[in-house]
Protein backbone atom coordinates (compact mmCIF):
# COMPACT_ATOMS: atom_id res chain seq x y z
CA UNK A 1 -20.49 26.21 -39.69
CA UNK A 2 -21.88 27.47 -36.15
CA UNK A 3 -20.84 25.56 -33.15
CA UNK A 4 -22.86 24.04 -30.58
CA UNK A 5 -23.39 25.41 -27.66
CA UNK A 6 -21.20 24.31 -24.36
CA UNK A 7 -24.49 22.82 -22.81
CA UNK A 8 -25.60 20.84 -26.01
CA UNK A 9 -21.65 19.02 -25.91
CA UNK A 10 -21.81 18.20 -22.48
CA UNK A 11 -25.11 16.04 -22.18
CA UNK A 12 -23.71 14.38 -25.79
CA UNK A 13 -20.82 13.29 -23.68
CA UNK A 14 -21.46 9.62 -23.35
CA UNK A 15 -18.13 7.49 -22.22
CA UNK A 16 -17.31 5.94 -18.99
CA UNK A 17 -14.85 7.77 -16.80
CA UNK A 18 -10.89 7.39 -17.68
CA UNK A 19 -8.05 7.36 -15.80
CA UNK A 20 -5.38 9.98 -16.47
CA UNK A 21 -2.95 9.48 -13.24
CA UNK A 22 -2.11 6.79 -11.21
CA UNK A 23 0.98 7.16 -8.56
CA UNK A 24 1.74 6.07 -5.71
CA UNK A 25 3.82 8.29 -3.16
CA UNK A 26 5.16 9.44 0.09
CA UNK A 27 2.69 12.84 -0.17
CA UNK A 28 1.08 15.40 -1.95
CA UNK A 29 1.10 19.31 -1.25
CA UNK A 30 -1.85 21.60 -2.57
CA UNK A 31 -0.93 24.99 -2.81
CA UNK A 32 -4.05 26.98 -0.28
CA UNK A 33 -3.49 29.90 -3.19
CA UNK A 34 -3.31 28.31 -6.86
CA UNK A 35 -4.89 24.82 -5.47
CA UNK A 36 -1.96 23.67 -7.25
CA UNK A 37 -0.83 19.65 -6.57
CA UNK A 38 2.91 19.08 -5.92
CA UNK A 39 3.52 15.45 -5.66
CA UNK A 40 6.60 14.02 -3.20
CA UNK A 41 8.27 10.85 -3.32
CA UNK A 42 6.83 9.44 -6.35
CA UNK A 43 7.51 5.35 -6.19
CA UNK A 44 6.81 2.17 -8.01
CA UNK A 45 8.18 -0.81 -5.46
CA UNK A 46 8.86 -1.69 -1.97
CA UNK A 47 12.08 -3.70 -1.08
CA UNK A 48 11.69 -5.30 2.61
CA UNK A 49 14.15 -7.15 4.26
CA UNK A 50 11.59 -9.31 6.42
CA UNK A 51 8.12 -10.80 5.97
CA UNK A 52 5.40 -10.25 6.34
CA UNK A 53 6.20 -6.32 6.10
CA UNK A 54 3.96 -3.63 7.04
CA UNK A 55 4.44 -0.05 4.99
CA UNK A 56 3.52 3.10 6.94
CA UNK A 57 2.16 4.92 5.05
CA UNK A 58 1.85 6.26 1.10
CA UNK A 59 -0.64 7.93 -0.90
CA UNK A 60 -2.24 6.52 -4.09
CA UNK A 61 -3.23 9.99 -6.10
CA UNK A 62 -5.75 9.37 -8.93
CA UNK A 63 -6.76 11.87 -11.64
CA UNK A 64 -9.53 11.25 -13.25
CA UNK A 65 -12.15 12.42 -15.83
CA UNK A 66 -14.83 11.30 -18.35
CA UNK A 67 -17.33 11.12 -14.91
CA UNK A 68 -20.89 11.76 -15.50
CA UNK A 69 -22.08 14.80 -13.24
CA UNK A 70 -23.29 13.07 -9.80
CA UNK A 71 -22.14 11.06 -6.89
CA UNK A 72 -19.31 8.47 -7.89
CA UNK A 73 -17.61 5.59 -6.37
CA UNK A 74 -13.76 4.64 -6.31
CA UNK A 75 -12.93 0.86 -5.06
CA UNK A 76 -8.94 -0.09 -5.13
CA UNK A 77 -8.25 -3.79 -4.77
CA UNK A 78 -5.63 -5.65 -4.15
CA UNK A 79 -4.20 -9.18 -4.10
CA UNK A 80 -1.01 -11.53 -4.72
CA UNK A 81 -0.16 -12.74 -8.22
CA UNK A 82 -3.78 -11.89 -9.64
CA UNK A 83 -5.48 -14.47 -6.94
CA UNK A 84 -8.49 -13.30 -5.50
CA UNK A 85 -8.30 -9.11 -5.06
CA UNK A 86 -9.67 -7.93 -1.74
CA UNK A 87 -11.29 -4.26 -1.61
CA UNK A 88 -8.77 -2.08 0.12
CA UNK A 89 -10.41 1.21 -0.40
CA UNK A 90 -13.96 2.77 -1.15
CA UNK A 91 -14.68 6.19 -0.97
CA UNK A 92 -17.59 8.09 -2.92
CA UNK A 93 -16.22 11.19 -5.27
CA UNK A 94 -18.32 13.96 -6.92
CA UNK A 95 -18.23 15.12 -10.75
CA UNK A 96 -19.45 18.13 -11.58
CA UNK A 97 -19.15 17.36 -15.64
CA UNK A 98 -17.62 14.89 -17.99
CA UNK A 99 -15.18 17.73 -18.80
CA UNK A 100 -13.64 18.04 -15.08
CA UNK A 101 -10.19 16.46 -14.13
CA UNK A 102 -10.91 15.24 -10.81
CA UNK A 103 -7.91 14.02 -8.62
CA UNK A 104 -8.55 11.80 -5.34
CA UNK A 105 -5.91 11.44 -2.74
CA UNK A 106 -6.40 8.33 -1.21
CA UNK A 107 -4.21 7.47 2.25
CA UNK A 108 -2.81 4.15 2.57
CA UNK A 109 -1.69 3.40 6.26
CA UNK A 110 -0.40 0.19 7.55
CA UNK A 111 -0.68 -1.93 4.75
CA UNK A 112 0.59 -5.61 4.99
CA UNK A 113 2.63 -7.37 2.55
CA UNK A 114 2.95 -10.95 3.64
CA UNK A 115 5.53 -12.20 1.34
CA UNK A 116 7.42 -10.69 -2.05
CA UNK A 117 5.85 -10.93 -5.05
CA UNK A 118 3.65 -9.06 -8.09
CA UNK A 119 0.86 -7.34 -5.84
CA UNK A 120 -2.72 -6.89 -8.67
CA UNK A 121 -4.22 -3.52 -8.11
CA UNK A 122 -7.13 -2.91 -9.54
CA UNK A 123 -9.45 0.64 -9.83
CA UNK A 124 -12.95 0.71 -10.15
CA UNK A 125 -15.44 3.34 -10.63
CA UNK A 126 -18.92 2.18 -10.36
CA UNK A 127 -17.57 -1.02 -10.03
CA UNK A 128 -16.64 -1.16 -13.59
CA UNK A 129 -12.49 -1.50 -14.01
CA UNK A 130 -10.38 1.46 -15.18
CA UNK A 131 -7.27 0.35 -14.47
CA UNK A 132 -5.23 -3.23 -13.49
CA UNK A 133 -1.58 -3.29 -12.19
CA UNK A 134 0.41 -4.42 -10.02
CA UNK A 135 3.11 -3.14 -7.04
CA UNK A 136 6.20 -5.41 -6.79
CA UNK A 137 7.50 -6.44 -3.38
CA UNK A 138 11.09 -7.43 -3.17
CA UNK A 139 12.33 -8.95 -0.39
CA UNK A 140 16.83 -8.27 0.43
């Protein structure tokens, strides 16, 4: 049986765009010959010993694909316990296909935590939700 043609597959493509990373670290390095990503300081938690606390700096890296070719955008929100998420990022993205792994590296500076607890991420594309989470905040 003949295949179809590369075009023909990609306008059958019809699924909304997936998430195939989420971490949050201290940095990422992109190789300036292979465009390689090396990821640093990969962590899931942040212990303070006083509140509220205020983290430097990290670096939520998304990969994602499943995007329709076109202008994109990503919203991360956040609040405590699930109660009323705030938008702490938006940023438009480009796809070039469907078929494309596209990975976003998204600064985070200065961000408050005003007590410990279960932080709620949540990712949007398009303002449709790809992903809910959460960061824990310890406090010791």
């Amino acid at each position: 049986m003949p295949r179809a043609p590369a075009p023909a597959l990609l306008g059958a493509v019809q699924s909304k765009p997936q998430l195939l990373a989420w971490l949050t670290c201290d940095g990422v390095h992109i190789d300036p010959g292979s465009g390689k990503h090396t990821i640093l300081g990969i962590f899931s938690n942040i212990q303070a010993r006083h509140f509220p606390v205020t983290h430097p700096f990290m670096i939520w890296f998304l990969t994602i694909t499943d995007c329709s070719p076109g202008e994109h955008k990503l919203r991360i929100s956040m609040g405590v316990n699930d109660a009323n998420p705030q938008p702490l990022l938006e940023r438009p993205f480009e796809s070039q296909s469907p078929l494309h792994r596209i990975n976003l590296i998204n600064e985070i500076r200065n961000l408050t935590f005003p007590q410990p607890g279960e932080y709620s991420l949540i990712i949007e594309i398009d303002e449709e939700p790809i992903l809910a989470t959460s960061m824990t905040v310890t406090g010791g």
